[in-house]
Protein backbone atom coordinates (compact mmCIF):
# COMPACT_ATOMS: atom_id res chain seq x y z
CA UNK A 1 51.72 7.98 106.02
CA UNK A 2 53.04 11.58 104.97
CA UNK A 3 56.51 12.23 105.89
CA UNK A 4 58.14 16.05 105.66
CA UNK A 5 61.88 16.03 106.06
CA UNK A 6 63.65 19.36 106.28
CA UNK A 7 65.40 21.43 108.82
CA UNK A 8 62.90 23.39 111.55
CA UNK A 9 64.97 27.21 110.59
CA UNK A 10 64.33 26.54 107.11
CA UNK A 11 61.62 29.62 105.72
CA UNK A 12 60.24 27.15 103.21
CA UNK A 13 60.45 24.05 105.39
CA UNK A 14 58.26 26.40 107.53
CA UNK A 15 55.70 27.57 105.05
CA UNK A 16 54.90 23.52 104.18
CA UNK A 17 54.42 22.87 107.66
CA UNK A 18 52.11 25.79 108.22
CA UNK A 19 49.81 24.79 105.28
CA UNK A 20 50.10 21.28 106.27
CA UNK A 21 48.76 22.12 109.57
CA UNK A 22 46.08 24.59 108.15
CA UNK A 23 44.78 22.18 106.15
CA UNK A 24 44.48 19.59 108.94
CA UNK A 25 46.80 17.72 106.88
CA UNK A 26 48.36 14.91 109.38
CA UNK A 27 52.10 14.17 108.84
CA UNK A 28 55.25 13.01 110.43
CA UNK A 29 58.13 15.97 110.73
CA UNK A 30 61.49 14.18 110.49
CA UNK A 31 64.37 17.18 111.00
CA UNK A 32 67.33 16.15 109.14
CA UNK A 33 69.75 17.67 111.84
CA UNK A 34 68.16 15.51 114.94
CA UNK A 35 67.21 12.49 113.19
CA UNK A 36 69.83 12.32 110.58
CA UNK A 37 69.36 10.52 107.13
CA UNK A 38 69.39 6.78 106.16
CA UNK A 39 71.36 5.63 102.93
CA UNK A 40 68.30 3.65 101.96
CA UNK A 41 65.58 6.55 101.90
CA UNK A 42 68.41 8.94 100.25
CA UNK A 43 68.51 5.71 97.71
CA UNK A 44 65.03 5.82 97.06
CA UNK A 45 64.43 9.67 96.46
CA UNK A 46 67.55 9.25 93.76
CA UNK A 47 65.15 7.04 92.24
CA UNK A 48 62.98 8.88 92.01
CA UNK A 49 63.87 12.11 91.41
CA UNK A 50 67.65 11.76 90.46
CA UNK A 51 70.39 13.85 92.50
CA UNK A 52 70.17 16.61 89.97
CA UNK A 53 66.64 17.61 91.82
CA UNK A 54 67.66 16.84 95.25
CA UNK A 55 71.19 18.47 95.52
CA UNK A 56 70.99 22.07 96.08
CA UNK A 57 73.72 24.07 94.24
CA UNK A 58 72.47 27.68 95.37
CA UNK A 59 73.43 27.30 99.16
CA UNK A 60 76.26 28.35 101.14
CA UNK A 61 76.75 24.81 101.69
CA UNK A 62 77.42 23.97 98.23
CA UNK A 63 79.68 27.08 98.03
CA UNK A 64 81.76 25.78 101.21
CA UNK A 65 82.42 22.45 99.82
CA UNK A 66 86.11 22.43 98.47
CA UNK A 67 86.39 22.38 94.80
CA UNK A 68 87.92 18.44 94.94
CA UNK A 69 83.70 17.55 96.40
CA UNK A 70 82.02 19.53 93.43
CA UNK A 71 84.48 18.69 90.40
CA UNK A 72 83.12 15.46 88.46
CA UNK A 73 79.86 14.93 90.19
CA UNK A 74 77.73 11.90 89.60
CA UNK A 75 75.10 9.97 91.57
CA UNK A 76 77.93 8.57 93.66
CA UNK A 77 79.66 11.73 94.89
CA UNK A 78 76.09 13.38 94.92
CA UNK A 79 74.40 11.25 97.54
CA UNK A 80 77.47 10.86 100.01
CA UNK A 81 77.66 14.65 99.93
CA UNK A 82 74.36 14.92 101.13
CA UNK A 83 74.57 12.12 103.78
CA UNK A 84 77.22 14.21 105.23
CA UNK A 85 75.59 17.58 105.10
CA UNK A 86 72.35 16.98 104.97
CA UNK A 87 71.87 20.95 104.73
CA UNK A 88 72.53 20.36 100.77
CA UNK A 89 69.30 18.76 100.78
CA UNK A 90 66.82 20.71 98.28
CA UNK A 91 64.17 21.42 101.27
CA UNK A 92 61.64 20.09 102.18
CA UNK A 93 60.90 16.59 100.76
CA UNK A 94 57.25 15.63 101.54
CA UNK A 95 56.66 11.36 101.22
CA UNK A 96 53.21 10.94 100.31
CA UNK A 97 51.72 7.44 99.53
CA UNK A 98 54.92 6.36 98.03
CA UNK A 99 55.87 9.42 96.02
CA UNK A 100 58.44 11.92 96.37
CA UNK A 101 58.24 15.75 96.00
CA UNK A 102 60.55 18.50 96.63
CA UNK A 103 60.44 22.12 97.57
CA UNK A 104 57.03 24.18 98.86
CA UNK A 105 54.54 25.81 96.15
CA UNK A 106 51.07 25.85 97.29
CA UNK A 107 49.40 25.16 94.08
CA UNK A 108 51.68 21.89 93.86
CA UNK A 109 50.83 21.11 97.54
CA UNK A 110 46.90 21.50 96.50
CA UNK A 111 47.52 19.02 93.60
CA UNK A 112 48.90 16.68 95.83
CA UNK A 113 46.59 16.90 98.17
CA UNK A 114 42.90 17.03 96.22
């Protein structure tokens, strides 16, 4: 089963969907602000990836957060900043066959998909 999780307004979240769909790709949408998160797939993607590549620092989300969020961050403070505000989320994650991969390129897209 593929899984893309992102928000629908998102340009990028957009683009993955679009070449999903163009190349009859079939895959599950799951949009972080309807369906929420679970702690145990957050879990698993710090696994994999570690928070460093899942918690986005460039967006006014990250900028918002009060200094006391973003001073000493770790795993810990990481992941139940992005169970709150899931918008911190580096967008989108794609599931594929067990792995995890963030953000939209299409030549990584193609190489997951060959």
């Amino acid at each position: 089963m593929i899984t893309l999780y992102g928000i629908p307004n998102c340009n990028t979240v957009s683009k993955a969907r679009q070449w999903l769909t163009d190349n009859e790709i079939d895959y599950q949408f799951h949009n972080f602000k309807k369906d929420g998160l679970e702690q145990e797939t957050l879990n698993q993607w710090l696994d994999a990836l570690g928070w460093e590549v899942l918690l986005n620092k460039r967006g006014t989300t990250w900028r918002k957060l009060p200094d006391d969020k973003k001073a000493d961050i770790d795993r810990g403070k990481a992941a139940a900043i992005m169970l709150e505000n899931t918008s911190i989320i580096k967008r989108p994650v794609l599931e594929v066959s067990g792995s995890v991969h963030v953000g939209f390129k299409i030549e990584q897209y193609q190489s997951i998909f060959k």
